[in-house]
N, C-alpha and C. Protein backbone atom coordinates (compact mmCIF):
# COMPACT_ATOMS: atom_id res chain seq x y z
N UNK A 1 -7.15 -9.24 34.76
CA UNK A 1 -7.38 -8.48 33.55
C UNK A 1 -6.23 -8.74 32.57
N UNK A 2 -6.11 -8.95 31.41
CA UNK A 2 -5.70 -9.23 30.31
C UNK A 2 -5.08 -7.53 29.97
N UNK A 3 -3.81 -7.65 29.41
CA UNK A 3 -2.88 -6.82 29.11
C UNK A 3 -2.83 -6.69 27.85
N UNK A 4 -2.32 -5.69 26.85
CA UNK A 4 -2.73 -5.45 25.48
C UNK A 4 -2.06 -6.83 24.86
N UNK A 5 -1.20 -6.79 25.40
CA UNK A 5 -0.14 -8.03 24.67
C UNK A 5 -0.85 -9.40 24.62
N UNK A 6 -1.79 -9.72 25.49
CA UNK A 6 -2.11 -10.74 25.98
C UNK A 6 -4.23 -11.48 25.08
N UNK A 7 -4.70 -9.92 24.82
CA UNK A 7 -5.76 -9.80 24.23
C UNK A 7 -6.03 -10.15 22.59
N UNK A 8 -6.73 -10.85 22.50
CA UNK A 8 -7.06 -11.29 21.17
C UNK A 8 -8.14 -10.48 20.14
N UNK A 9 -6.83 -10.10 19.37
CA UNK A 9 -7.23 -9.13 18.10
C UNK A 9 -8.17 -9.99 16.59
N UNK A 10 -8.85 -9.82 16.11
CA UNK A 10 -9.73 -10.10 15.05
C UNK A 10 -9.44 -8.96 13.98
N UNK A 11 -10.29 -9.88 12.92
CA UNK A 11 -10.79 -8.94 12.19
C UNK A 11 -12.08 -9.22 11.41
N UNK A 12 -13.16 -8.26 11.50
CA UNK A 12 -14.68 -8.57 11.35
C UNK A 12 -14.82 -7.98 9.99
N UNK A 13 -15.19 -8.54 8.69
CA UNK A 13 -16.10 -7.81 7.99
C UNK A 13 -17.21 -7.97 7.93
N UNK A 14 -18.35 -6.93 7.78
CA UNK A 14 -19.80 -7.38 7.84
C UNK A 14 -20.62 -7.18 6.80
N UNK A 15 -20.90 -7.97 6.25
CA UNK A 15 -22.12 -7.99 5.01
C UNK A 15 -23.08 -8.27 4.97
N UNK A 16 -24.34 -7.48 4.59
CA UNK A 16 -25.66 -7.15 4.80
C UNK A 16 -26.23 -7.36 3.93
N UNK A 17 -27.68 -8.15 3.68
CA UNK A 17 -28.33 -8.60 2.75
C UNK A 17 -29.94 -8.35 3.43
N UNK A 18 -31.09 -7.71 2.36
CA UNK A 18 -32.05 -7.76 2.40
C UNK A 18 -32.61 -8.45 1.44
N UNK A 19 -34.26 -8.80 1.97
CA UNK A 19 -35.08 -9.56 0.80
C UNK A 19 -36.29 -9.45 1.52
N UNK A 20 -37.62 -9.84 1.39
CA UNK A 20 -39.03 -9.97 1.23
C UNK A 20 -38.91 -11.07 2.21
N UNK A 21 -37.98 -12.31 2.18
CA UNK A 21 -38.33 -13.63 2.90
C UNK A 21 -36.97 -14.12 2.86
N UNK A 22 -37.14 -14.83 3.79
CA UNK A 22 -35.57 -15.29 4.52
C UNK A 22 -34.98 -16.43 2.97
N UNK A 23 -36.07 -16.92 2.10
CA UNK A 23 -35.71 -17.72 1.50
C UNK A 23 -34.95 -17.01 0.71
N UNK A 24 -35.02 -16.15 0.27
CA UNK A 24 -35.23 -15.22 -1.01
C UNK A 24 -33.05 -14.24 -0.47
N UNK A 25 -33.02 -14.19 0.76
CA UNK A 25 -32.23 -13.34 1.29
C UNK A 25 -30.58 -14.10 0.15
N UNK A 26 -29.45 -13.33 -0.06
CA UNK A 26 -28.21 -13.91 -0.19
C UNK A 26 -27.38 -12.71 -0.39
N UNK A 27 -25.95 -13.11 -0.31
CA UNK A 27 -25.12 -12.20 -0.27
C UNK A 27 -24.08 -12.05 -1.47
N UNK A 28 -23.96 -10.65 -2.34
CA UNK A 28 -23.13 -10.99 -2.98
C UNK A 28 -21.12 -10.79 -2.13
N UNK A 29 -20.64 -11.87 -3.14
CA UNK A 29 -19.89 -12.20 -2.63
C UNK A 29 -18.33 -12.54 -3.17
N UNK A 30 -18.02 -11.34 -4.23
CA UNK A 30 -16.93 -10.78 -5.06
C UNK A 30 -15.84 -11.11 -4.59
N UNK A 31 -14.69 -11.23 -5.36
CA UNK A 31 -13.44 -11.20 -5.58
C UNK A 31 -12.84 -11.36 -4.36
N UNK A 32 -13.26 -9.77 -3.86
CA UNK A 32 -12.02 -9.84 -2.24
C UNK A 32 -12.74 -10.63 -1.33
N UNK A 33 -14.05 -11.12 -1.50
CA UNK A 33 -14.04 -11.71 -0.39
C UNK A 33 -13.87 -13.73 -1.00
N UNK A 34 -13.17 -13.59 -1.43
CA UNK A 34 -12.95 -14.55 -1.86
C UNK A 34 -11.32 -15.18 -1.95
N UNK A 35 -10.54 -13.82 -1.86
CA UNK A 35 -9.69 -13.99 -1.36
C UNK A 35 -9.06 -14.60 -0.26
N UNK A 36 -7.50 -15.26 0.14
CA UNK A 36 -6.99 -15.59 1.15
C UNK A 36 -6.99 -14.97 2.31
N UNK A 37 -7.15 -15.49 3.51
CA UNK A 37 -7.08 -14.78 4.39
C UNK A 37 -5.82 -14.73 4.77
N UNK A 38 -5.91 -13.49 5.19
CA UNK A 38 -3.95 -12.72 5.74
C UNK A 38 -3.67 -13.50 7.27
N UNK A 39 -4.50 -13.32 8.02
CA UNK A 39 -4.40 -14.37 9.09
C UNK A 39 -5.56 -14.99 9.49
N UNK A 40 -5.26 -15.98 10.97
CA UNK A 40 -6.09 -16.63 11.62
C UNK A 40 -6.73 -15.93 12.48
N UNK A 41 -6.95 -14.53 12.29
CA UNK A 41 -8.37 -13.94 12.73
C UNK A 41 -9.34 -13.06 11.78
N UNK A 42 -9.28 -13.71 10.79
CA UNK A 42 -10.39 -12.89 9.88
C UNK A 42 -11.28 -13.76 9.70
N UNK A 43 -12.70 -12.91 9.87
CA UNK A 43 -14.19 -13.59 9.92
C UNK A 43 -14.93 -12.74 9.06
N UNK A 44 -15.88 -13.15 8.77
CA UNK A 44 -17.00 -12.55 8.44
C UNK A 44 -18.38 -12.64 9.32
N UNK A 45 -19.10 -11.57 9.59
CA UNK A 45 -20.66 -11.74 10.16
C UNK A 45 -21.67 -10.94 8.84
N UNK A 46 -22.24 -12.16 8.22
CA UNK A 46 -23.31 -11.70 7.66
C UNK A 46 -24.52 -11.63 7.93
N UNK A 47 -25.30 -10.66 8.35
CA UNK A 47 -26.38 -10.32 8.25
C UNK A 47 -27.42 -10.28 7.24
N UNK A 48 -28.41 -10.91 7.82
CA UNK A 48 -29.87 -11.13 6.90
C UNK A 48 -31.35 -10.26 7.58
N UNK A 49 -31.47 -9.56 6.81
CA UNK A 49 -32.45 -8.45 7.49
C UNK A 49 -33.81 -8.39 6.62
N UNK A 50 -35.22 -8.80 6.84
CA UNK A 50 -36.06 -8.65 5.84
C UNK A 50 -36.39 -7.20 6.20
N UNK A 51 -37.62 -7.02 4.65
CA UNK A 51 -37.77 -5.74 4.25
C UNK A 51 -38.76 -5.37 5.54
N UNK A 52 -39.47 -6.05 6.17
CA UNK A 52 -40.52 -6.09 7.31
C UNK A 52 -39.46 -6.05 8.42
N UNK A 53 -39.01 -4.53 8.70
CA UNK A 53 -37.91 -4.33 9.37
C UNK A 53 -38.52 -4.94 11.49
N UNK A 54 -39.78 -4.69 11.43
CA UNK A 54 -40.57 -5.64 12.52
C UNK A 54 -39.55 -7.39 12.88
N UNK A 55 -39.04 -7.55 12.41
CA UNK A 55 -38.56 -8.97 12.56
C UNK A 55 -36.88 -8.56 12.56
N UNK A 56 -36.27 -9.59 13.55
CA UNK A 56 -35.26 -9.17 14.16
C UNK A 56 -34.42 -10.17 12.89
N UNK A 57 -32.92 -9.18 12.95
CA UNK A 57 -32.04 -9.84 11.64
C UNK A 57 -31.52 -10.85 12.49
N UNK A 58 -30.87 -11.91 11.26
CA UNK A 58 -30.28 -12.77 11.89
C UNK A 58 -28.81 -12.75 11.44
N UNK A 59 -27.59 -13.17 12.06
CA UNK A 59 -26.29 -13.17 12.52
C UNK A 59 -25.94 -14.66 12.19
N UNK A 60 -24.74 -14.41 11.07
CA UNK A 60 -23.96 -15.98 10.70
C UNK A 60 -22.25 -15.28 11.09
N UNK A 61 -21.62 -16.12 11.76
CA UNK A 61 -20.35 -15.44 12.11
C UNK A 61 -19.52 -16.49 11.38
N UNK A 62 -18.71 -16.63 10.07
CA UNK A 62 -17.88 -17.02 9.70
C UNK A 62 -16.81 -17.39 9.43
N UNK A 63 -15.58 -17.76 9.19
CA UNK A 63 -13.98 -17.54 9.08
C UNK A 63 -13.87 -16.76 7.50
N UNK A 64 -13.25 -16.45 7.47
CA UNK A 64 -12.69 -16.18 5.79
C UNK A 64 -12.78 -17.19 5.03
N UNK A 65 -12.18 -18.19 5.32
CA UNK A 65 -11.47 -19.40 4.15
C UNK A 65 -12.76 -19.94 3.88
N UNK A 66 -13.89 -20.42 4.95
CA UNK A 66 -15.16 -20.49 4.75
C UNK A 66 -15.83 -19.95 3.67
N UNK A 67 -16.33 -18.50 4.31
CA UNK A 67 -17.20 -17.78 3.11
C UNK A 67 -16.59 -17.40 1.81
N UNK A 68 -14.71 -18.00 1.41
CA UNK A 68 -14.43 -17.84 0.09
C UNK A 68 -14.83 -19.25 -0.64
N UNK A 69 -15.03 -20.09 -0.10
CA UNK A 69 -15.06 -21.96 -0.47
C UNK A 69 -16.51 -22.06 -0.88
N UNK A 70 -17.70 -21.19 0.24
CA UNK A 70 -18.51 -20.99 0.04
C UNK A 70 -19.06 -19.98 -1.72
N UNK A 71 -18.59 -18.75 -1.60
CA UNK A 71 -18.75 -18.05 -2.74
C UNK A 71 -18.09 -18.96 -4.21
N UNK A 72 -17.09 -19.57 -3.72
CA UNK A 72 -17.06 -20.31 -5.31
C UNK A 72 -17.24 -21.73 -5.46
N UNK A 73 -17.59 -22.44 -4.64
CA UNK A 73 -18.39 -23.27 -4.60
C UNK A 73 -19.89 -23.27 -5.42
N UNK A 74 -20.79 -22.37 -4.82
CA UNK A 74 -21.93 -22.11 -5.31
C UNK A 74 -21.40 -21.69 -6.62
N UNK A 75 -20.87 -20.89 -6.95
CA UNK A 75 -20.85 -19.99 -8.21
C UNK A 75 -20.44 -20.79 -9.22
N UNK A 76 -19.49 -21.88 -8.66
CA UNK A 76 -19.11 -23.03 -10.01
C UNK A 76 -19.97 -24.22 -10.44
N UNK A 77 -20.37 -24.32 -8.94
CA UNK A 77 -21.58 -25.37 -9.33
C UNK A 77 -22.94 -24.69 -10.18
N UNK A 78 -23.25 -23.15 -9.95
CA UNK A 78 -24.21 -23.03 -10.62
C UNK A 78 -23.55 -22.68 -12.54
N UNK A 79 -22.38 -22.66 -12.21
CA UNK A 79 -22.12 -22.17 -13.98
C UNK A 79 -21.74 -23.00 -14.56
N UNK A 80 -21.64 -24.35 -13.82
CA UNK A 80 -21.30 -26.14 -14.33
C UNK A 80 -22.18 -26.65 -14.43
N UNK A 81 -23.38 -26.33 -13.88
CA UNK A 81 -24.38 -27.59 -13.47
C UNK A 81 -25.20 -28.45 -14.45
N UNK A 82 -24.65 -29.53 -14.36
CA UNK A 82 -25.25 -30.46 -15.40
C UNK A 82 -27.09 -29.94 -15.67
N UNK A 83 -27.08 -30.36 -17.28
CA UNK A 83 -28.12 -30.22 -17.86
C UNK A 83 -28.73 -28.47 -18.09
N UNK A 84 -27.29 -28.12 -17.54
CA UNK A 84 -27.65 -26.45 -18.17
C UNK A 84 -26.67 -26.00 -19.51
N UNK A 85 -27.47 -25.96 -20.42
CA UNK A 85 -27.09 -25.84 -21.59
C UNK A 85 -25.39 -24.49 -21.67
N UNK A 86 -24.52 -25.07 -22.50
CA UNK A 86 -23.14 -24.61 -22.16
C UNK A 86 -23.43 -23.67 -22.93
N UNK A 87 -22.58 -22.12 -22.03
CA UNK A 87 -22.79 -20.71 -22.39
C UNK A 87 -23.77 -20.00 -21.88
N UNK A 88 -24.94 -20.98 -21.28
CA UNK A 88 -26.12 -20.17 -21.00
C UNK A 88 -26.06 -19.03 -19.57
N UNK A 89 -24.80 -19.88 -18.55
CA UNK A 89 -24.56 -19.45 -17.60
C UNK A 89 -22.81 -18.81 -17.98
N UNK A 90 -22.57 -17.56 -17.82
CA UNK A 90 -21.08 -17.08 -17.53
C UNK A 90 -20.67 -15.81 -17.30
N UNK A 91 -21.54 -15.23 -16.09
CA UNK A 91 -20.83 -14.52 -15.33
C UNK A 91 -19.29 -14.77 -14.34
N UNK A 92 -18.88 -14.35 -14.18
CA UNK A 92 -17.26 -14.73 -13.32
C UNK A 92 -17.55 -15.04 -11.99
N UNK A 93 -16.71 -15.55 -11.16
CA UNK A 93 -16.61 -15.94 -9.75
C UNK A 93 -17.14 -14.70 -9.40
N UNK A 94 -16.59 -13.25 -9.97
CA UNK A 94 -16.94 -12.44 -8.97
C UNK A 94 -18.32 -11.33 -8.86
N UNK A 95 -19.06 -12.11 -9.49
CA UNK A 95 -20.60 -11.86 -9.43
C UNK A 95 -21.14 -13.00 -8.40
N UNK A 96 -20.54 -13.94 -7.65
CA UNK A 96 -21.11 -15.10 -7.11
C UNK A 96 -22.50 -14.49 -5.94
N UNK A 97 -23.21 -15.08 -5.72
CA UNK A 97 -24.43 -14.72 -4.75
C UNK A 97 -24.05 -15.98 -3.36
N UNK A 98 -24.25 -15.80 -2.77
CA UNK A 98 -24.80 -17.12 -1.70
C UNK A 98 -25.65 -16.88 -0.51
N UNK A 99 -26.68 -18.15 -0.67
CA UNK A 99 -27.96 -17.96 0.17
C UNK A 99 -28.07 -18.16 0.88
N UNK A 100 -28.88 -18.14 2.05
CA UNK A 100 -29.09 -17.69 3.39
C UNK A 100 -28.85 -19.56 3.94
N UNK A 101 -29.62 -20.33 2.81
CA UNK A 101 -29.11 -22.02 3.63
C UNK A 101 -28.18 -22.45 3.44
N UNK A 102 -26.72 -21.64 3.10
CA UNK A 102 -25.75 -22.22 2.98
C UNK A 102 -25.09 -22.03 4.55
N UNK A 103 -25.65 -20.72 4.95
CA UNK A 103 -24.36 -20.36 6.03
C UNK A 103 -25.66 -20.59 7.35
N UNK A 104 -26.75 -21.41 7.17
CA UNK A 104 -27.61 -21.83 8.36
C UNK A 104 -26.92 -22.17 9.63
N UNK A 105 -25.94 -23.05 9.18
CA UNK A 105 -25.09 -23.70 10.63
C UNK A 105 -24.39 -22.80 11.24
N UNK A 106 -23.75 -21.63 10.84
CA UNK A 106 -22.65 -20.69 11.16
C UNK A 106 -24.03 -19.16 12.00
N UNK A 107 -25.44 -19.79 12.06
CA UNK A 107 -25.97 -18.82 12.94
C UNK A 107 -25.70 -18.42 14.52
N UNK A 108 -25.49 -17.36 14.80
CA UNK A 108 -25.53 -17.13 16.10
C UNK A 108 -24.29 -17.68 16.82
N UNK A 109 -22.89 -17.93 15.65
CA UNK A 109 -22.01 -18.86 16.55
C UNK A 109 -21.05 -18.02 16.81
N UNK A 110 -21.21 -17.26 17.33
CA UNK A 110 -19.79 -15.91 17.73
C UNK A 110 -19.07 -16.63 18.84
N UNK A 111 -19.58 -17.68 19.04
CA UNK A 111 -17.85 -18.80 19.94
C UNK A 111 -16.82 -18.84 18.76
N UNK A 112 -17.49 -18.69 17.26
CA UNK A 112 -15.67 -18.93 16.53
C UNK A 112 -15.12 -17.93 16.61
N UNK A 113 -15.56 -16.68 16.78
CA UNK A 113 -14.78 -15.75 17.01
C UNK A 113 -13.29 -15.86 18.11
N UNK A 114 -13.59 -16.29 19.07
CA UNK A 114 -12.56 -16.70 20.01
C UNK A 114 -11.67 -18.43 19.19
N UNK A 115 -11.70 -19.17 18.24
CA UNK A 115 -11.16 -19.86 17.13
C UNK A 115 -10.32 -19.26 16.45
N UNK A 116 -8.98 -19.70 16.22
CA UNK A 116 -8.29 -19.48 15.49
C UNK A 116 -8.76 -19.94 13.68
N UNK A 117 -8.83 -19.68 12.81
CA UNK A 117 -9.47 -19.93 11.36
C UNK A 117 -9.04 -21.84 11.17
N UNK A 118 -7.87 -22.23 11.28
CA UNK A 118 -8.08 -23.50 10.83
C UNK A 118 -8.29 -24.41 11.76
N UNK A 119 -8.74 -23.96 13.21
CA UNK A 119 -9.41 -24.95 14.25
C UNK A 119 -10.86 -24.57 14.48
N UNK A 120 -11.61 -24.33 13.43
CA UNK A 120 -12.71 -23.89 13.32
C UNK A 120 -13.72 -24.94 12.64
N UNK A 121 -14.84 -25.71 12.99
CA UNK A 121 -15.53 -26.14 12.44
C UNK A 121 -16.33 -26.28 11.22
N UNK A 122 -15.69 -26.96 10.02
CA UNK A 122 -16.81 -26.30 9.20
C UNK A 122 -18.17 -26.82 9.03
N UNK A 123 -18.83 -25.76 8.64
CA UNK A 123 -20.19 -26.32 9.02
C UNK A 123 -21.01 -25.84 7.56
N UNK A 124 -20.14 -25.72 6.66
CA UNK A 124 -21.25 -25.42 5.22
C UNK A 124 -22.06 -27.01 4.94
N UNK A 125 -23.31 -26.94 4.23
CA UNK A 125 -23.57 -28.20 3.74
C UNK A 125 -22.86 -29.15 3.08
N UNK A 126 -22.77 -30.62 3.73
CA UNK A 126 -22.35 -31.37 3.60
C UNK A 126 -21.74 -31.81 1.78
N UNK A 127 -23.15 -31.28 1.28
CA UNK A 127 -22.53 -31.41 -0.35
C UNK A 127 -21.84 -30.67 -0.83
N UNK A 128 -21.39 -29.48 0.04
CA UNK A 128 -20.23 -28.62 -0.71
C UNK A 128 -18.99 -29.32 -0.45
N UNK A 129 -18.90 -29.83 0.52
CA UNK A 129 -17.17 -30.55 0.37
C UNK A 129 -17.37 -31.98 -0.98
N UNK A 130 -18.32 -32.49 -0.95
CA UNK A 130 -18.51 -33.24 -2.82
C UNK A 130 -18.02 -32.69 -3.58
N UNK A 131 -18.56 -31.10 -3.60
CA UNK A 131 -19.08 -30.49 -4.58
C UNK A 131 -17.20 -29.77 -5.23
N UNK A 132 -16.56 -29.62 -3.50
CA UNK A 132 -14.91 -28.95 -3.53
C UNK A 132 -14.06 -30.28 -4.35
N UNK A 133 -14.74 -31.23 -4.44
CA UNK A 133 -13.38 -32.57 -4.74
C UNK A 133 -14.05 -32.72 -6.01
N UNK A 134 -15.42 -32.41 -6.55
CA UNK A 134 -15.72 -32.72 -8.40
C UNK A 134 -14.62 -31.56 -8.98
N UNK A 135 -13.95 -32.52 -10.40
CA UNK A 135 -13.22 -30.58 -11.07
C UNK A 135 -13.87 -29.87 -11.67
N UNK A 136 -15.19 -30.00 -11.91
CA UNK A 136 -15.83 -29.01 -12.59
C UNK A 136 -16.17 -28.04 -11.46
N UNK A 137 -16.07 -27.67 -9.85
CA UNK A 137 -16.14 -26.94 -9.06
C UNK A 137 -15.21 -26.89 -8.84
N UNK A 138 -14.30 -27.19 -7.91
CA UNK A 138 -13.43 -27.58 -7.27
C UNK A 138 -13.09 -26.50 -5.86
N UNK A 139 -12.16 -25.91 -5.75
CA UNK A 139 -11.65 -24.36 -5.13
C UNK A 139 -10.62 -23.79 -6.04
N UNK A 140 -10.78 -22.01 -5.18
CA UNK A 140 -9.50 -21.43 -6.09
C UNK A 140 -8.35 -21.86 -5.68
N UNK A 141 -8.07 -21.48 -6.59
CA UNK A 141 -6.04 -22.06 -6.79
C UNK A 141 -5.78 -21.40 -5.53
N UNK A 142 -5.75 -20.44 -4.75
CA UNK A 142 -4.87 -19.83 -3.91
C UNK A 142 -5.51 -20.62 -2.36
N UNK A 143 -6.42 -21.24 -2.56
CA UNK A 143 -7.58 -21.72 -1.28
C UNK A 143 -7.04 -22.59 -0.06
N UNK A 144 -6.75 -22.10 0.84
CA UNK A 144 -5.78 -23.48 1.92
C UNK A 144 -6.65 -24.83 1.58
N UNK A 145 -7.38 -24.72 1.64
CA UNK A 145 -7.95 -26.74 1.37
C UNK A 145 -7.95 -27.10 0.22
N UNK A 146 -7.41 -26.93 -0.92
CA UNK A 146 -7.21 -27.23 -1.54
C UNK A 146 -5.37 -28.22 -1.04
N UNK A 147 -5.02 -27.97 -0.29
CA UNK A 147 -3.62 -28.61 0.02
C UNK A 147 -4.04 -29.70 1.08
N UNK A 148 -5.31 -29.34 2.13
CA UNK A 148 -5.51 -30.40 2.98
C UNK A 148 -7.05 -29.96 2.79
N UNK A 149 -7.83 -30.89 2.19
CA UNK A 149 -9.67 -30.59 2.51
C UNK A 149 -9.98 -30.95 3.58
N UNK A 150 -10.67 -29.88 4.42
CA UNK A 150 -11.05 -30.48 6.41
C UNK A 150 -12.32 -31.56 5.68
N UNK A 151 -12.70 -32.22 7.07
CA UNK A 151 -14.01 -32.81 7.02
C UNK A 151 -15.02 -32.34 7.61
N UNK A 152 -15.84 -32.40 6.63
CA UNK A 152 -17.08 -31.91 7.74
C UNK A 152 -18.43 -32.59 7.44
């Protein structure tokens, strides 16, 4: 048996999203959680629950540094995105949304939980690390990969 000293402490936040259809599901995904993580045990588990409460929710278990790369990722690419007329889009980072196929790979994986945050796999879609090295997206200034971008 494992001694207090010896047991591995986390920290979970959990964010909950409903919708009509799994397509339709996303999470908003503001400021603090977009923030740095304080250490190498902060995660996120977001939950996706349709309104047809009959159907079982589904579970994405994340790191921090993840679901902040994630939230402004999406949010810059959608307020950059070529052929959208300039001004039409400009809400702030911290209105960002993100949808249920971004964090597909991170389902059901509560093995990262036992991961320390930067020996953790990332597993967002492949075009978001493109999407982290164009400067019209890029990451926030405070973002660890921005000093080393993992591969994924």
């Amino acid at each position: 048996m494992k001694t207090d000293s010896q047991r591995r402490l986390i920290e979970v936040q959990v964010k909950t999203a409903m919708n009509s259809g799994w397509k339709y599901v996303n999470w908003p995904l503001g400021d603090k959680s977009q923030t740095p993580s304080a250490s190498e045990q902060e995660y996120f588990v977001m939950v996706g629950v349709l309104a047809n409460l009959a159907i079982a929710p589904r579970f994405f278990v994340l790191p921090r540094a993840h679901v902040a790369a994630a939230a402004w990722i999406t949010h810059q690419h959608w307020l950059t995105e070529p052929g959208i007329p300039v001004g039409t889009r400009n809400v702030s980072a911290s209105r960002s949304r993100v949808h249920v196929r971004t964090f597909e790979q991170y389902e059901d994986r509560w093995d990262l939980l036992d991961i320390d945050e930067h020996e953790c796999p990332v597993l967002l879609p492949p075009e978001y690390r493109d999407l982290a090295l164009e400067p019209r997206v890029g990451l926030p200034a405070d973002h660890p990969w921005r000093v080393s971008l993992p591969t994924w």
